[in-house]
Protein backbone atom coordinates (compact mmCIF):
# COMPACT_ATOMS: atom_id res chain seq x y z
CA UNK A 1 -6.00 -14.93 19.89
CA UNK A 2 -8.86 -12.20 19.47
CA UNK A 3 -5.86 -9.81 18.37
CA UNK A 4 -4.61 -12.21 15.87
CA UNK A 5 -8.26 -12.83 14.07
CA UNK A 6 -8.89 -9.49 13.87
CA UNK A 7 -5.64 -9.38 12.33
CA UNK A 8 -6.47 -11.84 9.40
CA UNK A 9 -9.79 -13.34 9.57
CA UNK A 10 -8.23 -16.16 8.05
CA UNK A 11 -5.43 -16.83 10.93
CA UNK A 12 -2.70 -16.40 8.99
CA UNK A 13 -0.80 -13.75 10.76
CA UNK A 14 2.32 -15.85 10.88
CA UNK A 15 2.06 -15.57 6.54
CA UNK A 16 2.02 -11.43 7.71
CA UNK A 17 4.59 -11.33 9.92
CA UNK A 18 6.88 -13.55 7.94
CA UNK A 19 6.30 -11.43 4.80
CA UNK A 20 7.43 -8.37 6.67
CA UNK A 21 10.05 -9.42 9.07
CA UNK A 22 11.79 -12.42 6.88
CA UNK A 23 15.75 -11.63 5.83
CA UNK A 24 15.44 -10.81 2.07
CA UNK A 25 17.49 -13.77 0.04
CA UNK A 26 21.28 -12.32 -0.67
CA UNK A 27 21.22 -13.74 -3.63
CA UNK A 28 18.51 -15.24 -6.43
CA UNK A 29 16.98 -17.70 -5.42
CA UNK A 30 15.10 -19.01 -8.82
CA UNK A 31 17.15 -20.48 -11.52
CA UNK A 32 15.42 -19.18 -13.93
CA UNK A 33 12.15 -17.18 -15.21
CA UNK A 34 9.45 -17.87 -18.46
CA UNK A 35 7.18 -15.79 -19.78
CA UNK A 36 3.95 -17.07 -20.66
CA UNK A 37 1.94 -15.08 -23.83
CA UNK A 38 -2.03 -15.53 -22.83
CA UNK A 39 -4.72 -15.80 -25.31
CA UNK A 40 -6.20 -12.25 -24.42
CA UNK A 41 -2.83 -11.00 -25.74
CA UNK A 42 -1.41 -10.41 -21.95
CA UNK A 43 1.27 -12.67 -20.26
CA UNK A 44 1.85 -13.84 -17.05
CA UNK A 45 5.96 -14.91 -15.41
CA UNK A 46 6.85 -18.22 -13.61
CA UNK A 47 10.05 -18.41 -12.25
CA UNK A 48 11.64 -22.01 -11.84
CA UNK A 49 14.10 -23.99 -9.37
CA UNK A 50 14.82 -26.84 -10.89
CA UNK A 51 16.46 -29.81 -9.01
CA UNK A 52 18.41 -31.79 -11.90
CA UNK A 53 17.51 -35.06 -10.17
CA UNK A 54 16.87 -37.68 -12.86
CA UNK A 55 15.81 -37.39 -16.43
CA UNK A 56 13.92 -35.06 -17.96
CA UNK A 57 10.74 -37.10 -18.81
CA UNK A 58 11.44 -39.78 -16.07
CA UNK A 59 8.24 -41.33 -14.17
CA UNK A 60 10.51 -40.22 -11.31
CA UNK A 61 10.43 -36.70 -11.70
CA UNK A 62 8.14 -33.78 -9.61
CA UNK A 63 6.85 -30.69 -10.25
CA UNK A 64 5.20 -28.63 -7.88
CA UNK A 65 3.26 -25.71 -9.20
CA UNK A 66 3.09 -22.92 -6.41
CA UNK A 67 0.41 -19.75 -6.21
CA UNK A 68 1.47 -17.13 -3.68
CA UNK A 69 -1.20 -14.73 -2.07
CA UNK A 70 -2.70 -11.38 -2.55
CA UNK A 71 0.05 -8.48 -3.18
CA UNK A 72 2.73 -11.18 -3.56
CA UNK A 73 4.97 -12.56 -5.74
CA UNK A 74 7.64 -15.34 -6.32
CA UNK A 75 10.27 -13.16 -4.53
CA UNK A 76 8.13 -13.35 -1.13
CA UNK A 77 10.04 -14.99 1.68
CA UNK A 78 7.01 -17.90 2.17
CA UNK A 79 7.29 -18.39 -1.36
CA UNK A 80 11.16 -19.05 -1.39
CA UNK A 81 11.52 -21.32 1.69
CA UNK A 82 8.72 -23.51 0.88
CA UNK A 83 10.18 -23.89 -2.82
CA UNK A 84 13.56 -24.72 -0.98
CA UNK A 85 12.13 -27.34 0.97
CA UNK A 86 10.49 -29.01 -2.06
CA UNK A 87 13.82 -28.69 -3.98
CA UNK A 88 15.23 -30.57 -1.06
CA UNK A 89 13.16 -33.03 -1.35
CA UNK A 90 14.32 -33.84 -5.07
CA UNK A 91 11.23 -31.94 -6.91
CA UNK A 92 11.26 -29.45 -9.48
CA UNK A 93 9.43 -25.83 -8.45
CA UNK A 94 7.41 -23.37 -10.65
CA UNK A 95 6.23 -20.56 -8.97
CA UNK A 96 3.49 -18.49 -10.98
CA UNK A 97 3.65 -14.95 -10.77
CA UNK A 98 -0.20 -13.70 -11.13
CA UNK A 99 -0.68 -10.85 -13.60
CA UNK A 100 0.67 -7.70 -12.41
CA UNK A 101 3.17 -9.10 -10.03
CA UNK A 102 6.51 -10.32 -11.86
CA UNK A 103 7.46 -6.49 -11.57
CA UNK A 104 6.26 -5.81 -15.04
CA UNK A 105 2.95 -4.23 -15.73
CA UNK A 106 0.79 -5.96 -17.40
CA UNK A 107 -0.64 -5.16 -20.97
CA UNK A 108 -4.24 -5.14 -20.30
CA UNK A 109 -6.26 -4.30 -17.37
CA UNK A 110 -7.27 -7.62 -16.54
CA UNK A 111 -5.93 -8.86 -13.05
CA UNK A 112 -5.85 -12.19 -10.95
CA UNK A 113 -8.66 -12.69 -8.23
CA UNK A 114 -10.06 -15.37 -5.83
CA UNK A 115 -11.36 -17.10 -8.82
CA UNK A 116 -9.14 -16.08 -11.82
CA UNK A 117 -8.06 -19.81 -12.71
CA UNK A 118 -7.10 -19.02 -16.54
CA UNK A 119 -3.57 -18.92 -16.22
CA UNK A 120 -2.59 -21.60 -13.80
CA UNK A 121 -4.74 -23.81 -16.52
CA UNK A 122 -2.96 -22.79 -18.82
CA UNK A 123 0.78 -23.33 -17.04
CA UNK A 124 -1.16 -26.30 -16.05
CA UNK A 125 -1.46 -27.32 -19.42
CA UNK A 126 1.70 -26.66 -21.23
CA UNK A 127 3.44 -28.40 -18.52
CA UNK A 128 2.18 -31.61 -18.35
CA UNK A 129 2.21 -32.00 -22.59
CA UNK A 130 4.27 -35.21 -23.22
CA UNK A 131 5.74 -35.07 -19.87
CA UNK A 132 5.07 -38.31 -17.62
CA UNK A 133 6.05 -36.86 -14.26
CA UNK A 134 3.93 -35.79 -11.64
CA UNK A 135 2.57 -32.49 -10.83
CA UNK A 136 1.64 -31.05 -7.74
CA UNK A 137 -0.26 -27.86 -6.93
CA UNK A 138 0.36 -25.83 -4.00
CA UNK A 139 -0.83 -22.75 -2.72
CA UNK A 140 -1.35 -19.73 -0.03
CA UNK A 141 -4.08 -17.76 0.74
CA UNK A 142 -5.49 -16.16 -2.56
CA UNK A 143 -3.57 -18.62 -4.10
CA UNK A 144 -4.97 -21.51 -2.35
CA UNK A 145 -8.15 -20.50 -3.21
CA UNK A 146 -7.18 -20.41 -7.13
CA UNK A 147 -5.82 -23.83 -6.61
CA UNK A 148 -9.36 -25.32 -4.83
CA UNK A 149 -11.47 -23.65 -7.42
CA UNK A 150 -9.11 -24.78 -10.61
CA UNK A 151 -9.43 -28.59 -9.01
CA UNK A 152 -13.14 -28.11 -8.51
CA UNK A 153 -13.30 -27.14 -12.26
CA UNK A 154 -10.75 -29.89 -13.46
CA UNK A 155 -12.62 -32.51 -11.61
CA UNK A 156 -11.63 -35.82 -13.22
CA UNK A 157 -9.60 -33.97 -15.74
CA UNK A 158 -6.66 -33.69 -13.43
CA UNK A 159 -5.99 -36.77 -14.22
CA UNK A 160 -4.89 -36.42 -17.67
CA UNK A 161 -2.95 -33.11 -16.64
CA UNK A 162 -0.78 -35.80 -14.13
CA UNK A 163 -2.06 -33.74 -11.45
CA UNK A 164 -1.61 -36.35 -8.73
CA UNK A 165 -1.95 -33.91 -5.44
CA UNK A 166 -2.47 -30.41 -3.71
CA UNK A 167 -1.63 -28.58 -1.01
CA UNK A 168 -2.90 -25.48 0.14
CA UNK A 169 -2.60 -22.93 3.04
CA UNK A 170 -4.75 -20.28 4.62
CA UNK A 171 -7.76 -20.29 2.14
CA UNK A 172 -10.41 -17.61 2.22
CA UNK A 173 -13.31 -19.51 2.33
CA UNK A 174 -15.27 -16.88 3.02
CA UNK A 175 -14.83 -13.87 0.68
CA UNK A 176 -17.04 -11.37 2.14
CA UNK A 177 -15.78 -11.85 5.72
CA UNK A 178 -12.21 -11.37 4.27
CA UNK A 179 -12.72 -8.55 2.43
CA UNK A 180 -14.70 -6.77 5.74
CA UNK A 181 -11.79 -8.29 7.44
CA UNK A 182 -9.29 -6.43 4.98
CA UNK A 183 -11.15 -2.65 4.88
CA UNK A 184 -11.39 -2.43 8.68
CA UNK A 185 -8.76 0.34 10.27
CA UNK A 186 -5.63 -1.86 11.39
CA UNK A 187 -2.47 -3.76 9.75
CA UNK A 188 -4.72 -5.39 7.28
CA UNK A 189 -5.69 -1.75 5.78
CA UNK A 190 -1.96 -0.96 6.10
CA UNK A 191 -0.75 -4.08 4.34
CA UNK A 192 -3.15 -4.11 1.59
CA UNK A 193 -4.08 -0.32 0.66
């Protein structure tokens, strides 16, 4: 266990290993991908996997929003599997791509951190605008964090987005332990440099 926190102070090694050592999908995975124009002229890419299961607008109907974590993207094997199991399980998927990492630069310089909740807010917003069905946020590591602080700064605003739940993975509480944790000599430096 010492080898595996000094790994990730967070414990997530098995998010590491996964990311490294997972088959790549044969095939694409999301059904399709939307670009999203931002008010400080940039954009950001959420790719969808949508289940078909009921109507449209139905009371019925899911959508989970997913973050994925630091140096990741939509494509990333945790990212995939965990949208497959929701799909499964009847609900619709969109899987934000933070700034920088659809595979397209972005336009300005501005980039997504711990606390960058602009976008998501935005996704947030535009997809629960006359739509009845419930949303869902989940996230991993950086993007667990995004998801805690967007809810903090929601609050009982959520409500009116038809943000009914969250679930999160592997947050780094504490930022300055992390990023020690990230600059010391080891796979961390290797993953992340």
């Amino acid at each position: 266990t010492m080898i595996l926190s000094e790994m990730n102070p967070e414990g997530s090694f098995g998010e590491v290993a996964e990311t490294m050592f997972a088959p790549l999908p044969q095939e694409p995975f999301w059904d399709r991908r939307q670009r999203f124009e931002t008010p400080d002229g940039d954009f950001f890419d959420v790719d969808f996997k949508d289940t078909l299961n009921g109507t449209p607008d139905g009371p019925s109907r899911v959508l989970v929003i997913m973050t994925h974590g630091l140096e990741s993207s939509s494509a990333s094997p945790l990212n995939i599997e965990t949208a497959l199991a929701f799909s499964s399980s009847g609900m619709d998927v969109a899987c934000i791509n933070f700034r920088g990492c659809s595979g397209e630069p972005n336009r300005t310089w501005r980039c997504y951190n711990l606390g960058f909740t602009e976008d998501i807010r935005q996704l947030l917003e535009e997809m629960s605008f006359g739509n009845r069905r419930h949303i869902y946020l989940c996230g991993f590591s950086l993007g667990a964090n995004v998801v805690l602080k967007l809810l903090g700064e929601l609050g009982s605003d959520a409500k009116r987005l038809n943000v009914h739940g969250a679930a999160v993975s592997c947050a780094p509480f504490d930022c300055v332990q992390s990023r020690e944790m990230l600059n010391k000599p080891g796979i961390n430096s290797l993953l992340y440099r």
